[in-house]
Structures are given as C-alpha cells and as structure tokens.
C-alpha atoms as a PDB file:
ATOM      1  CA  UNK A   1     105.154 100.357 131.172  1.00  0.00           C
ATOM      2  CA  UNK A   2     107.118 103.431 132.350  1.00  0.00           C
ATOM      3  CA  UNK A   3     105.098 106.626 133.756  1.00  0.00           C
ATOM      4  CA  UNK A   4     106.311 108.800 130.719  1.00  0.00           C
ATOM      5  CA  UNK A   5     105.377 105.814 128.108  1.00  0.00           C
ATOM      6  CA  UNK A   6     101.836 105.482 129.863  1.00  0.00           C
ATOM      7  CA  UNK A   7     100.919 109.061 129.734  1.00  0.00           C
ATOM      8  CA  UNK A   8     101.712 109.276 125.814  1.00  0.00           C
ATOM      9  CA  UNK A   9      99.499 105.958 125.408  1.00  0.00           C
ATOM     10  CA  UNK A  10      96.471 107.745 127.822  1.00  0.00           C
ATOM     11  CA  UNK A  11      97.034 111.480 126.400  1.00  0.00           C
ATOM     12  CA  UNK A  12      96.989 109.471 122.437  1.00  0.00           C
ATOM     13  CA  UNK A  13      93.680 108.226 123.327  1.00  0.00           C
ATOM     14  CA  UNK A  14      92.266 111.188 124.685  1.00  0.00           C
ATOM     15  CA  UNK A  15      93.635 113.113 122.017  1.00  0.00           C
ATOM     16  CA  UNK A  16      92.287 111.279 119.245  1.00  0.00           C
ATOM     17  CA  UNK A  17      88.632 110.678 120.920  1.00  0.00           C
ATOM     18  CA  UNK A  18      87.889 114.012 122.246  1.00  0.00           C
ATOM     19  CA  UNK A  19      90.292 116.463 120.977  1.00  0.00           C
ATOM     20  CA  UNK A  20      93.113 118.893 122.002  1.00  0.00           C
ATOM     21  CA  UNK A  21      90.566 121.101 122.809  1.00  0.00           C
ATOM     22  CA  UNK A  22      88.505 119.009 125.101  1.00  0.00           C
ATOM     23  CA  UNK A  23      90.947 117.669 126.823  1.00  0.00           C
ATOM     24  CA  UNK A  24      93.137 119.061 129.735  1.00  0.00           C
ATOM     25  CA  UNK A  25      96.087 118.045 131.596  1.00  0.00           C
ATOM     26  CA  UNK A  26      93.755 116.676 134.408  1.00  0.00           C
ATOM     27  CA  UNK A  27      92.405 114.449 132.457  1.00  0.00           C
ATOM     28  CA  UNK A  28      95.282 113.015 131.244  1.00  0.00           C
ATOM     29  CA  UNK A  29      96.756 112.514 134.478  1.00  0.00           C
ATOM     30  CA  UNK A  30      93.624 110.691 135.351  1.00  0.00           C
ATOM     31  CA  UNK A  31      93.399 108.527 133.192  1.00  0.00           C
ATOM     32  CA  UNK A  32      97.695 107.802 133.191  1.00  0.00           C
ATOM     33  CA  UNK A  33      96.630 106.983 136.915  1.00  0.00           C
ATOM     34  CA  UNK A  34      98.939 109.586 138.572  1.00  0.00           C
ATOM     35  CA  UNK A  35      98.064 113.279 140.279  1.00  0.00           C
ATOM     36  CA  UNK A  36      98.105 116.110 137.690  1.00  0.00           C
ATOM     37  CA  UNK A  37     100.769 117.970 139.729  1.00  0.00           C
ATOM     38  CA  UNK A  38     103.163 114.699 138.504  1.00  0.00           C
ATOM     39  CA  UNK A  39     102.787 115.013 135.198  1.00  0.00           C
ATOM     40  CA  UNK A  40     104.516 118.303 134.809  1.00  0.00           C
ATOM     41  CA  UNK A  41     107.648 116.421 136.000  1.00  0.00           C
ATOM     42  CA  UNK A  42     107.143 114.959 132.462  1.00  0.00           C
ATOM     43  CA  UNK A  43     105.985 117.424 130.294  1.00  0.00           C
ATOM     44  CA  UNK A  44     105.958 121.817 130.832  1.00  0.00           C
ATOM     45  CA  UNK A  45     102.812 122.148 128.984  1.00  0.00           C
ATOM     46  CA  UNK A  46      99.974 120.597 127.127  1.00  0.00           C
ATOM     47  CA  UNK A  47     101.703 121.870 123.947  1.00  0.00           C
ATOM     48  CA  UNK A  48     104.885 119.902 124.701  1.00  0.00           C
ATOM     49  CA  UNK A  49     102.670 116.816 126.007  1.00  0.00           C
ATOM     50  CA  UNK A  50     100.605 117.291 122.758  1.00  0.00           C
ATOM     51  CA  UNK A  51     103.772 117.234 120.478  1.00  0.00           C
ATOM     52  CA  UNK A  52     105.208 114.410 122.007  1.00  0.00           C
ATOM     53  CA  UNK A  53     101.862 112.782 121.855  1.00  0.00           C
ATOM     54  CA  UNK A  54     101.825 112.943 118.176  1.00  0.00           C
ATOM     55  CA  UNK A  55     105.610 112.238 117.253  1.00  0.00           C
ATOM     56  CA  UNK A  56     104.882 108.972 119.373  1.00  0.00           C
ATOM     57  CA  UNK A  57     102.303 107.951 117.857  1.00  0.00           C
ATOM     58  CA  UNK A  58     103.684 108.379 114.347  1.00  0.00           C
ATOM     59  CA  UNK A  59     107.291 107.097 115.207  1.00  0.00           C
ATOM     60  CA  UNK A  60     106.800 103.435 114.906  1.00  0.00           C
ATOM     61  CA  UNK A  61     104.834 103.683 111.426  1.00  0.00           C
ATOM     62  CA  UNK A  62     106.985 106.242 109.760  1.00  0.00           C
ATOM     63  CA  UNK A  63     110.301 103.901 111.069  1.00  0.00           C
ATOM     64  CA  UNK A  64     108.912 101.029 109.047  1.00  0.00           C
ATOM     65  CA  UNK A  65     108.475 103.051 105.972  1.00  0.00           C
ATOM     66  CA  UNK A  66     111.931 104.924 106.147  1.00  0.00           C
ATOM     67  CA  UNK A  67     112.794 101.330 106.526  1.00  0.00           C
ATOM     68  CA  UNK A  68     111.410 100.330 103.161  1.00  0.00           C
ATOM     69  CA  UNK A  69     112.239 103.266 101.530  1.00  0.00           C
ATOM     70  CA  UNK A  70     115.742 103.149 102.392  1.00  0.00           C
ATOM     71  CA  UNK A  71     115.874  99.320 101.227  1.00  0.00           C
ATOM     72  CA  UNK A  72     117.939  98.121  98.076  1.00  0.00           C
ATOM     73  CA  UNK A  73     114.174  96.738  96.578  1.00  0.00           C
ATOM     74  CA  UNK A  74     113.077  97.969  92.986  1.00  0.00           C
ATOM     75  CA  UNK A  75     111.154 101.767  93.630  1.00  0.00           C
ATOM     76  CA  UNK A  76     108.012  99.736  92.199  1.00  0.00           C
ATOM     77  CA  UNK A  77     108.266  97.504  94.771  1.00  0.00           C
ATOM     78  CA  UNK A  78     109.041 100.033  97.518  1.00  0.00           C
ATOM     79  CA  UNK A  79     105.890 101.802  96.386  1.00  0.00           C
ATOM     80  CA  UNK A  80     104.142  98.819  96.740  1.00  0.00           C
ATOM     81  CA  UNK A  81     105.318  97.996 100.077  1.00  0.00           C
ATOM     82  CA  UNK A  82     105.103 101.870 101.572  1.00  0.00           C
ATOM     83  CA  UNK A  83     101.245 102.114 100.257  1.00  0.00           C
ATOM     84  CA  UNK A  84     100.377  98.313 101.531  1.00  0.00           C
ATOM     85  CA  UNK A  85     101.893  99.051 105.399  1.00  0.00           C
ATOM     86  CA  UNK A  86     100.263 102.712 105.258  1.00  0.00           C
ATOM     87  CA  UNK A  87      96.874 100.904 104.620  1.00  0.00           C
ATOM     88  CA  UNK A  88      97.697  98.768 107.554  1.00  0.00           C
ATOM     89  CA  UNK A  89      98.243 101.705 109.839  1.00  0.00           C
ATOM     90  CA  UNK A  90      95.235 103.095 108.972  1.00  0.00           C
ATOM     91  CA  UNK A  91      92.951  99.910 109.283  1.00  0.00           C
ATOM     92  CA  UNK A  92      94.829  99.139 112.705  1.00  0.00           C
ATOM     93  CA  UNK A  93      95.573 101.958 114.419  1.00  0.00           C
ATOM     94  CA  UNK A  94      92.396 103.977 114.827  1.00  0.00           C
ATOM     95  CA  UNK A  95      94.164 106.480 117.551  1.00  0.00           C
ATOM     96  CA  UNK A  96      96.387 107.134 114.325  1.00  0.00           C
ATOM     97  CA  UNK A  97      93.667 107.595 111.882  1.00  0.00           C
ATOM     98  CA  UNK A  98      91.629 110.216 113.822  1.00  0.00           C
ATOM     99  CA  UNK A  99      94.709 112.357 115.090  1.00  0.00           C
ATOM    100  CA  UNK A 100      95.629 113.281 111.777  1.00  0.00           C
ATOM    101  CA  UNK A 101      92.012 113.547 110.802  1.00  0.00           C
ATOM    102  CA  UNK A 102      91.302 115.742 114.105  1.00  0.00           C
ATOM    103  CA  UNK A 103      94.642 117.766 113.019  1.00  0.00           C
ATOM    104  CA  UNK A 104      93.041 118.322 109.143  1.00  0.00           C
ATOM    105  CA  UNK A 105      89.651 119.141 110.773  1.00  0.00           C
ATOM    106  CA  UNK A 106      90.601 121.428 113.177  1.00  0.00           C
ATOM    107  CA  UNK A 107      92.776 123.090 110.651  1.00  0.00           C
ATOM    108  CA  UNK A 108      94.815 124.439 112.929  1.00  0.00           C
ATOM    109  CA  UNK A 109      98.304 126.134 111.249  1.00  0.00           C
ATOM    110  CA  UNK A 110     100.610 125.841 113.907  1.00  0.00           C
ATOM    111  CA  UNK A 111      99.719 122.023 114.838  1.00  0.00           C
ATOM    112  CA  UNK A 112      99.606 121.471 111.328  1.00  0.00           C
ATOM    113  CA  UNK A 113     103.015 122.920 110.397  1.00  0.00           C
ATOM    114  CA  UNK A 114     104.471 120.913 112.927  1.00  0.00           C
ATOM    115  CA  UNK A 115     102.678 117.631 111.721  1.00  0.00           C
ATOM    116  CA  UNK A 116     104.428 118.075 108.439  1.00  0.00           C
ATOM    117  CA  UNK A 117     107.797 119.714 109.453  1.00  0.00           C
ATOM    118  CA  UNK A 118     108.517 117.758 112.487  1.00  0.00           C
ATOM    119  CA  UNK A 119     106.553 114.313 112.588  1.00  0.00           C
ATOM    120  CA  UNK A 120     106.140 113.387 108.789  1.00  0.00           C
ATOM    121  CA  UNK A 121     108.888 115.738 107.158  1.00  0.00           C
ATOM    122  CA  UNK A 122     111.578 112.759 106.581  1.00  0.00           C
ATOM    123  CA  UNK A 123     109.123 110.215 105.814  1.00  0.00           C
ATOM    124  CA  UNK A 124     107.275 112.296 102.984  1.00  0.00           C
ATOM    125  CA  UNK A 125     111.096 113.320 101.920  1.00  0.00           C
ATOM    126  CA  UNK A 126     112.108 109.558 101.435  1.00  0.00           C
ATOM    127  CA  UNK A 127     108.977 109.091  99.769  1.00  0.00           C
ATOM    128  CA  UNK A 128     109.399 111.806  97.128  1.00  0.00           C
ATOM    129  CA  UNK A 129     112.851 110.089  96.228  1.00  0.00           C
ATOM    130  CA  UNK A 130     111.023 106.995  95.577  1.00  0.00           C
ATOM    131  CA  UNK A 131     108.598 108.611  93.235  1.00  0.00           C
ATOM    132  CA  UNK A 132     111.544 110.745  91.317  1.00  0.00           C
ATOM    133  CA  UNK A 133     113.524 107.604  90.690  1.00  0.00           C
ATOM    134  CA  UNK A 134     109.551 106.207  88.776  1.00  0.00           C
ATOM    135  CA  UNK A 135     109.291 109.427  87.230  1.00  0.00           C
ATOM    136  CA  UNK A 136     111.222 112.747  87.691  1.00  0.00           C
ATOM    137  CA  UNK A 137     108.753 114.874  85.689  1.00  0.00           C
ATOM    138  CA  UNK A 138     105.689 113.806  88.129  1.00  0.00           C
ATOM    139  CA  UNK A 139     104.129 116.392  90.811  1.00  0.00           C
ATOM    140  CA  UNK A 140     105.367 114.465  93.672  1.00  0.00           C
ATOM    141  CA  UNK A 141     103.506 116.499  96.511  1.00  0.00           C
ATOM    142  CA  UNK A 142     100.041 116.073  94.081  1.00  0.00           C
ATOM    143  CA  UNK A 143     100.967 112.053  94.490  1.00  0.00           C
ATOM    144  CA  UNK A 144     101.688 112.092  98.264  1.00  0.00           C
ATOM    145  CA  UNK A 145      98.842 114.027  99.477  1.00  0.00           C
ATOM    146  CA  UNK A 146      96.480 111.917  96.913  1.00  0.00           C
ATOM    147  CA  UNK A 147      97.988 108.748  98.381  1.00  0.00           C
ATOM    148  CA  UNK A 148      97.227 110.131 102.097  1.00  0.00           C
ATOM    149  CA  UNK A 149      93.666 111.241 100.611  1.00  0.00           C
ATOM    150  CA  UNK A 150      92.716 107.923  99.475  1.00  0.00           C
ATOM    151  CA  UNK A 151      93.972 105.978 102.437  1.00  0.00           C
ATOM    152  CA  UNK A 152      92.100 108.437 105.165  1.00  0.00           C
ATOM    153  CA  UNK A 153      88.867 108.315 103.231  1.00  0.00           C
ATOM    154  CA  UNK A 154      88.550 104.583 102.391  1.00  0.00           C
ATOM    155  CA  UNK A 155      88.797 103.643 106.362  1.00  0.00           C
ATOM    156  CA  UNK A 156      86.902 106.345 106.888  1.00  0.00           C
ATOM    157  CA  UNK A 157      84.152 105.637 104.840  1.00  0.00           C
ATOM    158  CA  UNK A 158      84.553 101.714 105.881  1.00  0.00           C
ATOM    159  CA  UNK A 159      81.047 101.884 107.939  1.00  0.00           C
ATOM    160  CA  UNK A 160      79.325 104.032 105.047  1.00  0.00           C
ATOM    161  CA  UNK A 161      80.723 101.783 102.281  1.00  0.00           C
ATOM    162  CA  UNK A 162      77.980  98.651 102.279  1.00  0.00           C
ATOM    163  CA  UNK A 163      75.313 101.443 102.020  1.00  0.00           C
ATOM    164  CA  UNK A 164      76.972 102.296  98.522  1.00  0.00           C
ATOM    165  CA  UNK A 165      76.152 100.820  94.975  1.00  0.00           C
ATOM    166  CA  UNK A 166      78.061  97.515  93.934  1.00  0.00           C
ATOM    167  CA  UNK A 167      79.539  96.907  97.385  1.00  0.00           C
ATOM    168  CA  UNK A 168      81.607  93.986  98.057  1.00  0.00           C
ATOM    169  CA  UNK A 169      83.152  92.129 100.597  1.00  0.00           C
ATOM    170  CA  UNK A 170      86.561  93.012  99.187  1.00  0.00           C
ATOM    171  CA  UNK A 171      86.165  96.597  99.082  1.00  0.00           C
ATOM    172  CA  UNK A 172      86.783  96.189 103.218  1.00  0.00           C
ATOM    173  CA  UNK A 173      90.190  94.139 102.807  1.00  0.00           C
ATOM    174  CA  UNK A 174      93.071  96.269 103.281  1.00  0.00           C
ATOM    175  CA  UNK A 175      95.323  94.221 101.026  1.00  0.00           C
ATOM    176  CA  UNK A 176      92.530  95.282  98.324  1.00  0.00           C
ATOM    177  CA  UNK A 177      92.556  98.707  99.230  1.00  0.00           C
ATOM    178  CA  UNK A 178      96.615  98.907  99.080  1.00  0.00           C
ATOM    179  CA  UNK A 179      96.505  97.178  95.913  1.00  0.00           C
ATOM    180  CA  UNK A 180      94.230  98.887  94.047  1.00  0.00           C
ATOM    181  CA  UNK A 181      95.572 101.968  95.433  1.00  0.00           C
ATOM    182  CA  UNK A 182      99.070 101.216  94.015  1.00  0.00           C
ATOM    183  CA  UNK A 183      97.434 100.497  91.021  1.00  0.00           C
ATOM    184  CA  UNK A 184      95.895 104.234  90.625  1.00  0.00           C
ATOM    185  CA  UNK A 185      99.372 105.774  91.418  1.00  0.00           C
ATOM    186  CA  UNK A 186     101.663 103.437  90.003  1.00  0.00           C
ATOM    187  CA  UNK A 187      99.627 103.720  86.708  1.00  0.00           C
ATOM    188  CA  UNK A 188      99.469 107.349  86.734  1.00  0.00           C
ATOM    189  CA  UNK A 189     103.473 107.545  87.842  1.00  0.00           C
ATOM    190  CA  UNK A 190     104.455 105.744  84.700  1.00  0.00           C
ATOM    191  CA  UNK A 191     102.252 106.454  81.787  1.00  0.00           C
ATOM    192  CA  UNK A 192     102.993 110.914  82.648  1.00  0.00           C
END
C-alpha cells in the first residue's frame, strides 16, 4: 500500500473512533508508521487530510451506486438495488457508518456542507432522478434523507435491537433490512 493510501486508511480509523477533534496530525502519522514532519508532504493541513479522508472513504460506495443508477434496469429495480448495497455499506463498513454519524453529531456546518456538496452531491443527484422517473410529484429530499435515516439507525440500533419487543433473528439480516426498507419507500413512492 502506498504512503498516501495508508495514511487515508489510518487517519479513516482514527477519524471515525475518536473524532476530528481528538485526533491530531501526530497521531495520524503514528499510526500511518511515518514521522509527522512527512505527512505534510501529503497533505497542508488536517482540514485537507480530513477532506480527503472522507471523499475516500465514500468514493468506492457512492461509485457502485452511480453505477446502478446510471444502469439501463427498471427505476424499481434500481431502487431496489441502490437501498440493498447502501444497507451493505452500512452493515460492513463500520469506519463508514460512524463518520457520517460523527459528522451529524458534531453538527458541524462547514464539514457538513462539504459532506453533502462535495462527497455525496452526485450520488444524492442520481438518486433524485431515480425517484422522479417513480413519481415526479414526490418530495424527493423527504425520501433520501428518510432512506439515510432508516439505514443509520437500524445498524445502529443492531446491539439494542434483541432487548426490544418481538425481536427476531431476521430483524439483524441486512437483506431484511434492505427489503423491507424498499418496501416502506417504494410503497409510499407509488401510492402519492
């Protein structure tokens, strides 16, 4: 792994366990195994680490659902597919899961602004295209953010879920999850 690719893997980790906050350039240096004086050849700041951080991290999923979106399958079936691989993220990639739920949390507005504008503008844009073409009349950025809503709670709540009435084995499968997700928005989507 190249220098530049380990210190976005090492500064994603510390990122999502500990904060931007918490955790300084040092530390990232550290634990990328090089002197902190080498990883401004990389990066100016934290800020530009930070952002670079984040678009990394998000690249790979939001590439396979541009991917799907973009296809020549029935919007049903895109919707399908986009809410399935989004479940997968989240159930897979915890370092995903708690950077955007550090980045709601923290509720900063610049780092949030740039989360939407610059990391999950064209994804979210795609998206909305998708819904349109199911129903033009429908509040498209209600269904987005409901659809991110659901998918961060549900592995959130994952550990907390077993405590709750009529728990089931299912109710930790992500292809349940996705499904019965879709259901709730394809449902709503087509009987506005």
């Amino acid at each position: 792994m190249q220098t530049y690719d380990r210190i976005l893997v090492q500064a994603a980790a510390l990122f999502a366990q500990q904060g931007y906050e918490a955790v300084s350039m040092r530390d990232i240096a550290q634990a990328s195994g090089i002197k902190a004086p080498s990883l401004y050849n990389h990066f100016s700041d934290k800020q530009s680490l930070y952002r670079a951080t984040v678009q990394s991290v998000f690249t790979q999923h939001n590439e396979q659902l541009i991917d799907v979106l973009r296809s020549s399958h029935k919007p049903l079936d895109k919707l399908k597919k986009v809410i399935y691989l989004s479940a997968v993220k989240m159930a897979e990639d915890k370092i995903f899961r708690q950077l955007i739920l550090r980045e709601l949390l923290q509720n900063d507005p610049e780092k949030l602004q740039f989360l939407a504008e610059k990391v999950m503008a064209d994804t979210c844009e795609h998206f909305a295209r998708i819904l349109r073409e199911l129903n033009p009349s429908a509040d498209h950025h209600f269904t987005i953010t409901s659809l991110m809503g659901m998918l961060l709670f549900h592995f959130q709540i994952d550990i907390m879920r077993d405590f709750l009435p009529d728990a089931q084995a299912k109710h930790h499968r992500t292809d349940y999850l996705s499904e019965q997700i879709f259901l709730l928005v394809s449902q709503r989507l087509l009987n506005q």
